[in-house]
Protein backbone atom coordinates (compact mmCIF):
# COMPACT_ATOMS: atom_id res chain seq x y z
CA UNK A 1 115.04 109.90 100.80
CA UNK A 2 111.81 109.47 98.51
CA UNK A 3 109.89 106.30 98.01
CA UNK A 4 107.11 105.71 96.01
CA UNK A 5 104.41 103.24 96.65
CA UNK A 6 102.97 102.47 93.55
CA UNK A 7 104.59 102.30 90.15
CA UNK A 8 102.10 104.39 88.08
CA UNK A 9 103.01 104.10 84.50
CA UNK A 10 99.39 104.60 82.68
CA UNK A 11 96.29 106.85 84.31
CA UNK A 12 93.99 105.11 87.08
CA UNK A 13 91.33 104.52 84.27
CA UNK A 14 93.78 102.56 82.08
CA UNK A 15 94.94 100.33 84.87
CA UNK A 16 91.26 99.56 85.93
CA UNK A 17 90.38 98.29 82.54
CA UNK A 18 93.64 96.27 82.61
CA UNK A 19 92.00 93.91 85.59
CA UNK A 20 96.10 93.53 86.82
CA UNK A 21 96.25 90.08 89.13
CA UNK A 22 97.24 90.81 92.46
CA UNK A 23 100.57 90.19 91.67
CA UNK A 24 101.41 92.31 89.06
CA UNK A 25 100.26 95.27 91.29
CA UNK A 26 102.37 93.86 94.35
CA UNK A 27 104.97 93.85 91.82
CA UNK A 28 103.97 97.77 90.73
CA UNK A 29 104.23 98.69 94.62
CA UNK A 30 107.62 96.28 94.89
CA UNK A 31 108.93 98.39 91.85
CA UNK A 32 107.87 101.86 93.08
CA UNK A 33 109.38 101.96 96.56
CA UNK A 34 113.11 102.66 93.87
CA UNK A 35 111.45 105.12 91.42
CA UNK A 36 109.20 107.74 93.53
CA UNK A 37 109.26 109.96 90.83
CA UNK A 38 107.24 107.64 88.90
CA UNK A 39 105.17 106.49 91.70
CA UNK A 40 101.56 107.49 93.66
CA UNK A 41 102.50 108.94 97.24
CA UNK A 42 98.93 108.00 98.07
CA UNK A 43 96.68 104.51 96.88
CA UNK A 44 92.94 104.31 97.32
CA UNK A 45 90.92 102.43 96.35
CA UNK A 46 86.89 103.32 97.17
CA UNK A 47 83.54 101.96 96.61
CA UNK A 48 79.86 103.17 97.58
CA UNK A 49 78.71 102.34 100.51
CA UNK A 50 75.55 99.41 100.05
CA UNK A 51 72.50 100.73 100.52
CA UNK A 52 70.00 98.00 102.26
């Protein structure tokens, strides 16, 4: 059996601008684990390293 991790229903960009609360997007994963097909198999999230 599938399962998704993320429910993915606009691009990356789209949900970025949307500043989602951390619920919603526990709700998105919640959600996704039933419909992999509309899911991310992998989340990242990544940031540049600080430069001192």
């Amino acid at each position: 059996m599938a399962e998704g991790i993320l429910l993915k229903p606009v691009t990356t960009g789209q949900l970025m601008q949307l500043d989602l609360s951390p619920a919603i997007l526990q709700g998105l994963m919640t959600v996704g684990v039933d419909y992999p097909e509309l899911s991310n198999a992998i989340l990242l999230q990544v940031r540049p390293r600080e430069v001192a």
